[in-house]
PDB file of N, CA and C in Angstrom:
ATOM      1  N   UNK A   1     -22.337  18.099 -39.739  1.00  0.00           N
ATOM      2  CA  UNK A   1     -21.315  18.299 -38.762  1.00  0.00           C
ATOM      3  C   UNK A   1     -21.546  17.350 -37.603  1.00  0.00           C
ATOM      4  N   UNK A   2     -20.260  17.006 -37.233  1.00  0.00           N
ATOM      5  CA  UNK A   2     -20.405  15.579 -35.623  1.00  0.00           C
ATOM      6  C   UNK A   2     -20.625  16.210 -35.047  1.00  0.00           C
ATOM      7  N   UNK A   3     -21.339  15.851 -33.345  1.00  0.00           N
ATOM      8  CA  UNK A   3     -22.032  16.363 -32.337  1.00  0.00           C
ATOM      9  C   UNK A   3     -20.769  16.453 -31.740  1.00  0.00           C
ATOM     10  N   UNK A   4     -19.566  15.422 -31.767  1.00  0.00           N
ATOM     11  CA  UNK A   4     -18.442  15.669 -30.720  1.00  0.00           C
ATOM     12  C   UNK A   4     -18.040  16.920 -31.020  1.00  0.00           C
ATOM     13  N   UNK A   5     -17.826  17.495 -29.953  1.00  0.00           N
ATOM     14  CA  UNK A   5     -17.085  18.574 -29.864  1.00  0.00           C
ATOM     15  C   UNK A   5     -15.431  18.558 -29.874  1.00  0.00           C
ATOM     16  N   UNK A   6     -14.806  17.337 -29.730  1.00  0.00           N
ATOM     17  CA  UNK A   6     -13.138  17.139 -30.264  1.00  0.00           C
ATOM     18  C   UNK A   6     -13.470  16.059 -31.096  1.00  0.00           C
ATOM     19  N   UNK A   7     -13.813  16.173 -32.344  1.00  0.00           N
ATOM     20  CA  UNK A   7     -13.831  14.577 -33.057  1.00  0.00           C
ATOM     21  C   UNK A   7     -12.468  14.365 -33.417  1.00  0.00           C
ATOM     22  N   UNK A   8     -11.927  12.524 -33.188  1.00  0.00           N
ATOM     23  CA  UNK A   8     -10.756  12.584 -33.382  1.00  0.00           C
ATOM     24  C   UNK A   8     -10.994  12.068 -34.847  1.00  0.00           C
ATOM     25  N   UNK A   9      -9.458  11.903 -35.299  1.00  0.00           N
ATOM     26  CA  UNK A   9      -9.117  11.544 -36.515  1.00  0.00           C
ATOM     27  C   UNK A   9      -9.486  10.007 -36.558  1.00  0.00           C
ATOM     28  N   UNK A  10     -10.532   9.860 -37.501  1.00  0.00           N
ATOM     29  CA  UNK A  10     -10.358   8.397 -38.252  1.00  0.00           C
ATOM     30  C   UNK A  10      -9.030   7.684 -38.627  1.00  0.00           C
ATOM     31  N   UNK A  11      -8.138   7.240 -37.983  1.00  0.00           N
ATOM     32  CA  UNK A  11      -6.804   6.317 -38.471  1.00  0.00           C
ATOM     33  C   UNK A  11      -6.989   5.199 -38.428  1.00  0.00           C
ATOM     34  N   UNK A  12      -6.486   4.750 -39.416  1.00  0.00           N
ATOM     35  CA  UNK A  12      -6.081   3.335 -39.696  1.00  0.00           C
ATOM     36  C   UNK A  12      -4.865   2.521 -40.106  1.00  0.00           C
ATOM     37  N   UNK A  13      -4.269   1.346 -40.203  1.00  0.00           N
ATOM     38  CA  UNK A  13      -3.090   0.836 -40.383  1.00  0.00           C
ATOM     39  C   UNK A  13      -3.231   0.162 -41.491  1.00  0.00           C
ATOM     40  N   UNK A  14      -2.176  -0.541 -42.295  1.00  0.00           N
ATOM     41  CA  UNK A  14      -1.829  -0.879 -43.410  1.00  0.00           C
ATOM     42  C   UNK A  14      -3.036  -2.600 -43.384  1.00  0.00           C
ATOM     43  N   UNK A  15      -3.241  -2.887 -42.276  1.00  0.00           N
ATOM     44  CA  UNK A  15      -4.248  -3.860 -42.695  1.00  0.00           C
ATOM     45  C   UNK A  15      -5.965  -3.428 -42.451  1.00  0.00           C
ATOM     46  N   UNK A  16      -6.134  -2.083 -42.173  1.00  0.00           N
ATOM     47  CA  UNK A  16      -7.197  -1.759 -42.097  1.00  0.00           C
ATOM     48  C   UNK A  16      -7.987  -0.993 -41.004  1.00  0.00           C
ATOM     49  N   UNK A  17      -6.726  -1.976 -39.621  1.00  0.00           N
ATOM     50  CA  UNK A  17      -7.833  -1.993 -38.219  1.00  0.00           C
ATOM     51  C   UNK A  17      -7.440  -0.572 -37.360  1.00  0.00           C
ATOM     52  N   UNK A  18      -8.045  -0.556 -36.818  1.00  0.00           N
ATOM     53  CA  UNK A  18      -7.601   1.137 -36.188  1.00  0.00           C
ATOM     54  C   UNK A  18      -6.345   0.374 -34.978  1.00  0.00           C
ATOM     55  N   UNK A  19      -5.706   1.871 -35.234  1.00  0.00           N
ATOM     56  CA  UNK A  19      -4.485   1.497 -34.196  1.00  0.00           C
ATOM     57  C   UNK A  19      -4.586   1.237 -32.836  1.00  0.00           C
ATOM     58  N   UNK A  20      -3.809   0.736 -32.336  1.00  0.00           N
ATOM     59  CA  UNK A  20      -4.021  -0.040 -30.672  1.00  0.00           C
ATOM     60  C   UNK A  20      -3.899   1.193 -30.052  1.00  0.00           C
ATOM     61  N   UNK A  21      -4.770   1.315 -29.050  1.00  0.00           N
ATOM     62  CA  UNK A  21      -4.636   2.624 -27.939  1.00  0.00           C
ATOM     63  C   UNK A  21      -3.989   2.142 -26.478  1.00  0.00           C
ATOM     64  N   UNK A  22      -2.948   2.905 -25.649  1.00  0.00           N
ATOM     65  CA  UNK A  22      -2.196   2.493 -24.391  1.00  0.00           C
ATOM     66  C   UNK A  22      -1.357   1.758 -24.834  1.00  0.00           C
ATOM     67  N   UNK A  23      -0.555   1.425 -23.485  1.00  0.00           N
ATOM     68  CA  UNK A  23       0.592   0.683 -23.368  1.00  0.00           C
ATOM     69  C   UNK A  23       0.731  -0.847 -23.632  1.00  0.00           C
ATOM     70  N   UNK A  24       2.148  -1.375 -24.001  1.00  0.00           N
ATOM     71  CA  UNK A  24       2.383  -2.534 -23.956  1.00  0.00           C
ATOM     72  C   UNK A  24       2.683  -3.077 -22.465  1.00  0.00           C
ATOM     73  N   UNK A  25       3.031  -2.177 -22.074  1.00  0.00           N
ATOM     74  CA  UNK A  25       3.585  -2.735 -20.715  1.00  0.00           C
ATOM     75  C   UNK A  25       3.847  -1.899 -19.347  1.00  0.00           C
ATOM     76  N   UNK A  26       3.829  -1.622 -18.297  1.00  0.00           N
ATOM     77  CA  UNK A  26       4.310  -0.741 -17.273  1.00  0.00           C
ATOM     78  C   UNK A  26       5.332  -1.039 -16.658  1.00  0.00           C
ATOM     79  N   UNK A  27       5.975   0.081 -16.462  1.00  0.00           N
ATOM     80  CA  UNK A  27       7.669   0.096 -16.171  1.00  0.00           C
ATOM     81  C   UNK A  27       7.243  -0.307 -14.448  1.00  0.00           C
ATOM     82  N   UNK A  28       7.652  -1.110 -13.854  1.00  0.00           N
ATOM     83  CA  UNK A  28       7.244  -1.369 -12.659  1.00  0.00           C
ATOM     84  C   UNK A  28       8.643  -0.711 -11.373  1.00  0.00           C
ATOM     85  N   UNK A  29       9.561  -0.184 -11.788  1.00  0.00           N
ATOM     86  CA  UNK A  29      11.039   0.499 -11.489  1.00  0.00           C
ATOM     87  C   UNK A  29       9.976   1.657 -10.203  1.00  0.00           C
ATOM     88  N   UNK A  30       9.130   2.095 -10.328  1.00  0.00           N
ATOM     89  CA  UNK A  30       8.829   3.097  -9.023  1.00  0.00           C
ATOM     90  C   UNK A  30       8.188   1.954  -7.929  1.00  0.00           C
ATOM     91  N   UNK A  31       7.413   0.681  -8.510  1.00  0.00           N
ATOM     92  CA  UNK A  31       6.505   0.192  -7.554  1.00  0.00           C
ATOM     93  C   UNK A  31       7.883  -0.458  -6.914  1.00  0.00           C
ATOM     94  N   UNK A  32       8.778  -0.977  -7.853  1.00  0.00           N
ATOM     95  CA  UNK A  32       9.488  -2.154  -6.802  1.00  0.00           C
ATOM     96  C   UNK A  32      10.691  -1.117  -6.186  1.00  0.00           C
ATOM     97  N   UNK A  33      11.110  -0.038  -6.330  1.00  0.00           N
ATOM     98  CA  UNK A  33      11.923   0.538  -5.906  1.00  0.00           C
ATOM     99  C   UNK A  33      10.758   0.997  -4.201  1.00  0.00           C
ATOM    100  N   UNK A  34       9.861   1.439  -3.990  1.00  0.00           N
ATOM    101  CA  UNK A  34       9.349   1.706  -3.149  1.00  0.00           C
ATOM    102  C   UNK A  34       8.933   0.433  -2.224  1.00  0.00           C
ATOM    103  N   UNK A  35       8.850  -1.288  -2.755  1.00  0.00           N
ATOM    104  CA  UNK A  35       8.493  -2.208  -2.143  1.00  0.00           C
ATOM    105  C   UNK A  35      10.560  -2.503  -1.291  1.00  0.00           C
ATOM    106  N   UNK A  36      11.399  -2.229  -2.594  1.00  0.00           N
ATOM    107  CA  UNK A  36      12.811  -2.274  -1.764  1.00  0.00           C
ATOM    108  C   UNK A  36      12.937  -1.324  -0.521  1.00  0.00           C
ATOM    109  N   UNK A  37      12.294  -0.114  -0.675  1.00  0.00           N
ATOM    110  CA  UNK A  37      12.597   0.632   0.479  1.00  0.00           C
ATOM    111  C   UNK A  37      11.978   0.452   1.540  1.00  0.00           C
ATOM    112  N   UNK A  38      10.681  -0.125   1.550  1.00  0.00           N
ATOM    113  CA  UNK A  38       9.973  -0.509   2.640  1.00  0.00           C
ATOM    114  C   UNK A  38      10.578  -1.855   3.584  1.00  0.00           C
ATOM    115  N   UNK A  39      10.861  -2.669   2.480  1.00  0.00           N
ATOM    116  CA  UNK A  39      11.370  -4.190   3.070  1.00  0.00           C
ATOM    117  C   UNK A  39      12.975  -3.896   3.565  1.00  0.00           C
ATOM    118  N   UNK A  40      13.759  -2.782   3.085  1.00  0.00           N
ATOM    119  CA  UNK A  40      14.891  -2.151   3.812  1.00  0.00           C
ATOM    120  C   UNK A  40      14.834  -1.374   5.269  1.00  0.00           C
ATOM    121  N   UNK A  41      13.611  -1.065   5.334  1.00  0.00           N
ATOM    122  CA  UNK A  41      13.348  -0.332   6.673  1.00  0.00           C
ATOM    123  C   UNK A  41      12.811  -1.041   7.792  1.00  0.00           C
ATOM    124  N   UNK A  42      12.036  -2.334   7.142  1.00  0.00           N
ATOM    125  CA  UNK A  42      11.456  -2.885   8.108  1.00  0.00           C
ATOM    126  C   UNK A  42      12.892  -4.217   8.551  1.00  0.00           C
ATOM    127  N   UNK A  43      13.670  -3.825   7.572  1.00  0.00           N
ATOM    128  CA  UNK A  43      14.423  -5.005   8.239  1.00  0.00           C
ATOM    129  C   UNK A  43      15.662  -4.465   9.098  1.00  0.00           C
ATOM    130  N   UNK A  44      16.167  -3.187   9.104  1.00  0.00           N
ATOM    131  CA  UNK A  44      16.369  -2.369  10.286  1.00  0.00           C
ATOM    132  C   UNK A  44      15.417  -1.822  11.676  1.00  0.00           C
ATOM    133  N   UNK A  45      14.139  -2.031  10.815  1.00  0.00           N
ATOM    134  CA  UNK A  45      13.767  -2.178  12.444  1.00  0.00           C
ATOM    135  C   UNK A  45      13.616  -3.500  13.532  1.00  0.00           C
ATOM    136  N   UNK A  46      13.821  -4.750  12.308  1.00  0.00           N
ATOM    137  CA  UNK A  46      13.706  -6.374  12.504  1.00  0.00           C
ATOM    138  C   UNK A  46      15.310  -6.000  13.446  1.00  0.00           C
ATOM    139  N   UNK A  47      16.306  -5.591  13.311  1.00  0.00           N
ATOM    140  CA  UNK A  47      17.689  -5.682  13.168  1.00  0.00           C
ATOM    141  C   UNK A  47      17.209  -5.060  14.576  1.00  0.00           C
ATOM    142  N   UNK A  48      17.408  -3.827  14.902  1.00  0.00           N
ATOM    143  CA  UNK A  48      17.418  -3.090  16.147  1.00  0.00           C
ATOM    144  C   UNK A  48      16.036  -3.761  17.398  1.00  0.00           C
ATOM    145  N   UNK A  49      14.911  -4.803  16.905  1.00  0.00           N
ATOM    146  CA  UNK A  49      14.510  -5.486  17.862  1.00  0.00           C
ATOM    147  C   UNK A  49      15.471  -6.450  18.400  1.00  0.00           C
ATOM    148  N   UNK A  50      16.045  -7.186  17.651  1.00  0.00           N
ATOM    149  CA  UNK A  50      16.500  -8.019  17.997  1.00  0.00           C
ATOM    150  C   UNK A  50      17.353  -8.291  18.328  1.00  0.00           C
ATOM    151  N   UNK A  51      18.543  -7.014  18.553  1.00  0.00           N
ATOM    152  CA  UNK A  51      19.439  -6.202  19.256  1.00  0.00           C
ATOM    153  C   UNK A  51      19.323  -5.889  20.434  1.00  0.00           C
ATOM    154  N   UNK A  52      18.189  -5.888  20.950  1.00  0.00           N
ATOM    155  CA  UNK A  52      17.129  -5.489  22.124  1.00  0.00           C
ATOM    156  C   UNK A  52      17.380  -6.657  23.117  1.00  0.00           C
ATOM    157  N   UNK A  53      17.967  -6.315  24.671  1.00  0.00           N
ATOM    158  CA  UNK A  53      17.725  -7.540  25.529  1.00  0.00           C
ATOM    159  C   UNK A  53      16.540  -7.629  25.512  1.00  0.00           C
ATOM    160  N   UNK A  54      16.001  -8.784  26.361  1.00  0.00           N
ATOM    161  CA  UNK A  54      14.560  -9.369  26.396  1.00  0.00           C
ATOM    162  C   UNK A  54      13.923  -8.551  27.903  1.00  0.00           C
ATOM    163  N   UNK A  55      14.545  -7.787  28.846  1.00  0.00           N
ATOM    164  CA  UNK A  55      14.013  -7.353  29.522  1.00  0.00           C
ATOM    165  C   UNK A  55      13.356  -5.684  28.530  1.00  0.00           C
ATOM    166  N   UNK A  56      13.945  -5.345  28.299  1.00  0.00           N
ATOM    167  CA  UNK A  56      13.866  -4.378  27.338  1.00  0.00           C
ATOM    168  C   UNK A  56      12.664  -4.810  26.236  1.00  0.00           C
ATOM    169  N   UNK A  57      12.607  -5.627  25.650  1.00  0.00           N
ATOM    170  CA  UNK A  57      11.566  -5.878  24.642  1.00  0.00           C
ATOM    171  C   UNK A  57      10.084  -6.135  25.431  1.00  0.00           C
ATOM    172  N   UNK A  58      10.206  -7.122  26.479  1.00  0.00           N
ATOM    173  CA  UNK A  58       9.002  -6.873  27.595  1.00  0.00           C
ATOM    174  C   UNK A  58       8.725  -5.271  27.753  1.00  0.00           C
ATOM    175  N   UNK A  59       9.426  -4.548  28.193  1.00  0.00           N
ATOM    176  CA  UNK A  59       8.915  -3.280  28.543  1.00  0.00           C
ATOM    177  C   UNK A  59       8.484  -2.625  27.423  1.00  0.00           C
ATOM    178  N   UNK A  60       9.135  -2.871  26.126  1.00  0.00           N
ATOM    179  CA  UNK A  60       8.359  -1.751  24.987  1.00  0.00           C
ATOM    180  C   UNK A  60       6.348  -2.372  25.072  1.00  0.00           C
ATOM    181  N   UNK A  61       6.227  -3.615  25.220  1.00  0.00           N
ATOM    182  CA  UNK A  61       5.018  -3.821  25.324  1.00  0.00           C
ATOM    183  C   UNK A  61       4.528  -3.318  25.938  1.00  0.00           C
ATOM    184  N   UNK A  62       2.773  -3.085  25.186  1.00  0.00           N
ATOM    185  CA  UNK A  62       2.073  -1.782  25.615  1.00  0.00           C
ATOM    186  C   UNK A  62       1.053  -3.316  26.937  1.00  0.00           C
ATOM    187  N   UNK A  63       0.476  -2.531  27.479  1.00  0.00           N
ATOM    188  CA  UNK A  63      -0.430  -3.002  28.784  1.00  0.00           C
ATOM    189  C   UNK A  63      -1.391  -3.860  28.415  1.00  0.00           C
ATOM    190  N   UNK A  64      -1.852  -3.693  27.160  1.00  0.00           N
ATOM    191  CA  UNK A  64      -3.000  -4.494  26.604  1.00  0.00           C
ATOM    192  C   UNK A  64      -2.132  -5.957  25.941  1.00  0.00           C
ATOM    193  N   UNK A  65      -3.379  -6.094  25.441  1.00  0.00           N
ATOM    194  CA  UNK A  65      -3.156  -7.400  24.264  1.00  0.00           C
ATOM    195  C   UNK A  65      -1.448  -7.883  24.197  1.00  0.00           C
ATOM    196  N   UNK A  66      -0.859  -8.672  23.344  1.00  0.00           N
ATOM    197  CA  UNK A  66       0.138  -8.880  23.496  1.00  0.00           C
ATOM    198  C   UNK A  66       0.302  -9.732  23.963  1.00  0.00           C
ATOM    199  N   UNK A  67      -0.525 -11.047  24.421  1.00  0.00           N
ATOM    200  CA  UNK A  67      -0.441 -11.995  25.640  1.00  0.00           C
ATOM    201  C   UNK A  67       0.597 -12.768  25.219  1.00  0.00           C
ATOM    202  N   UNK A  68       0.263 -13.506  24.085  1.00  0.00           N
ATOM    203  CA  UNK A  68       0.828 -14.313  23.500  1.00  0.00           C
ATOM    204  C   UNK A  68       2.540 -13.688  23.582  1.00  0.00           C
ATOM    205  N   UNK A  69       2.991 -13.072  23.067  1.00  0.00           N
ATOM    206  CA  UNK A  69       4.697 -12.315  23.127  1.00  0.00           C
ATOM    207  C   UNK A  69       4.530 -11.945  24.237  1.00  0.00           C
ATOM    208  N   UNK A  70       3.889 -11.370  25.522  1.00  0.00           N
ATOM    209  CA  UNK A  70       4.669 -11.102  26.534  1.00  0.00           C
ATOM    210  C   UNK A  70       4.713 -12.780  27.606  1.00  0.00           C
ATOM    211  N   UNK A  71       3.982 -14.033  27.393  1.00  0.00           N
ATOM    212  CA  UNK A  71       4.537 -14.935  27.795  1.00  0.00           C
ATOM    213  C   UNK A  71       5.907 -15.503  27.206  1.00  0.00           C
ATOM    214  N   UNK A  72       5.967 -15.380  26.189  1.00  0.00           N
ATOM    215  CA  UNK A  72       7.105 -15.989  25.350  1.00  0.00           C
ATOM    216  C   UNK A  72       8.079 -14.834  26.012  1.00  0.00           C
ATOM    217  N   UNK A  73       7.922 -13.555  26.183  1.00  0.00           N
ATOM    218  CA  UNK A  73       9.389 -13.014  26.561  1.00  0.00           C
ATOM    219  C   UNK A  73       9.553 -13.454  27.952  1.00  0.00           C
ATOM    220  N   UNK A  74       8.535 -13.040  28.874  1.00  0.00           N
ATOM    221  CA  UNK A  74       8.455 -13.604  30.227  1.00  0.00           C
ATOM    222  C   UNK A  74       9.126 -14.752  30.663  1.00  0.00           C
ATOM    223  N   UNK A  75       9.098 -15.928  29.620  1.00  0.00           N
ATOM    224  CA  UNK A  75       9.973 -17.532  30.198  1.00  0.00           C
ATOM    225  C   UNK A  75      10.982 -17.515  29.434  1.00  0.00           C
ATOM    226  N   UNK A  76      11.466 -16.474  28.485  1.00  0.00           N
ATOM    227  CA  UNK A  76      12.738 -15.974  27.905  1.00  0.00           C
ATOM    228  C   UNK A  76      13.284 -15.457  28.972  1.00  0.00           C
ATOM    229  N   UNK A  77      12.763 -14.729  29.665  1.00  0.00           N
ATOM    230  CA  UNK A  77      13.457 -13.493  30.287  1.00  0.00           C
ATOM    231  C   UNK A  77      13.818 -14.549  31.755  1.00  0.00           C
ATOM    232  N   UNK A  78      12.710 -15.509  32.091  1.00  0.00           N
ATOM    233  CA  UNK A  78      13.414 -16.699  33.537  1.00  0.00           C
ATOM    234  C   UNK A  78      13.967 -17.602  33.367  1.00  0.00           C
ATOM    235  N   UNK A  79      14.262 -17.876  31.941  1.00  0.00           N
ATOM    236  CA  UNK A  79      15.475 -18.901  31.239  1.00  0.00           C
ATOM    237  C   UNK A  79      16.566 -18.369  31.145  1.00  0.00           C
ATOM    238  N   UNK A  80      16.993 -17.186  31.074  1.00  0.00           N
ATOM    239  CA  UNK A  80      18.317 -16.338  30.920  1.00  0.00           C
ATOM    240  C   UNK A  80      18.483 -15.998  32.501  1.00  0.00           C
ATOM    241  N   UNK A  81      17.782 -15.739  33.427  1.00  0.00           N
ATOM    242  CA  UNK A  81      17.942 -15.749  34.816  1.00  0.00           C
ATOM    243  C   UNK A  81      18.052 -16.725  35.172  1.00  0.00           C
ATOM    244  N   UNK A  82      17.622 -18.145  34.672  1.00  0.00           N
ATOM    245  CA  UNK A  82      18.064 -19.146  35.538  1.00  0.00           C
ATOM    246  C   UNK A  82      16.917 -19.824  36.739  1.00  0.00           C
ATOM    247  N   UNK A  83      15.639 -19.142  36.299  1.00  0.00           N
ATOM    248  CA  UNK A  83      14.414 -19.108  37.491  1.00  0.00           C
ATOM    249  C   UNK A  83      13.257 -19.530  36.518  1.00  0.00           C
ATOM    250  N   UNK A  84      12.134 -20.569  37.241  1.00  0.00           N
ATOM    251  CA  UNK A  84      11.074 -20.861  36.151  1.00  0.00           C
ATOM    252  C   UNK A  84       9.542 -19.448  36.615  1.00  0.00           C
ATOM    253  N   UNK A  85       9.061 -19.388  35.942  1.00  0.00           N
ATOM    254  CA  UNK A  85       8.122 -18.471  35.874  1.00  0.00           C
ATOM    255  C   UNK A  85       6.642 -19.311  35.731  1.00  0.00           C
ATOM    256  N   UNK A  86       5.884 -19.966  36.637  1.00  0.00           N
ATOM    257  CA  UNK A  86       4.796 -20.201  36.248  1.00  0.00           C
ATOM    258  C   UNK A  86       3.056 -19.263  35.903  1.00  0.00           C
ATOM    259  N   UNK A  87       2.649 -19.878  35.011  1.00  0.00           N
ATOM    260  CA  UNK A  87       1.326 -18.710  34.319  1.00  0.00           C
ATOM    261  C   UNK A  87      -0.232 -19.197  35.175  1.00  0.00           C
ATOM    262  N   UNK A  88      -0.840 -18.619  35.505  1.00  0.00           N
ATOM    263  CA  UNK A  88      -2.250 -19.343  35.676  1.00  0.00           C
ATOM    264  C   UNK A  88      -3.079 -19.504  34.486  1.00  0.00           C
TER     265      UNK A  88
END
């Protein structure tokens, strides 16, 4: 008697070799349906920034970091006023 405790069936195919185990292929329909919904959301939130005056987009910035985008809105924001803004 085998030690396995579920021994499976010995099968074989018409040329001998035991049959292939798993898939040919994966249905990829959940990964890319979930990569569409993500790249749909982020491009409504792309849509409603950029909907956003530029005094308004300065203020959503938080206090920290950010240097880099809050100069770029900063000489956005004294180019649409009409006034230059110099940085030290």
């Amino acid at each position: 008697m085998s030690n396995q405790k579920y021994p499976q069936k010995a099968a074989t195919t018409s040329t001998g070799a035991a049959p292939k185990k798993g898939r040919d292929h994966y249905s990829h329909a959940k990964a890319d349906a979930r990569k569409d919904r993500r790249r749909d959301e982020a491009e409504d939130r792309q849509f409603k920034y950029d909907s956003l005056p530029t005094a308004e987009k300065l203020k959503q910035l938080g206090p920290t970091g950010s240097n880099r985008q809050r100069k770029r809105l900063e000489a956005l924001l004294a180019k649409e006023r009409g006034t230059q803004v110099k940085h030290a």
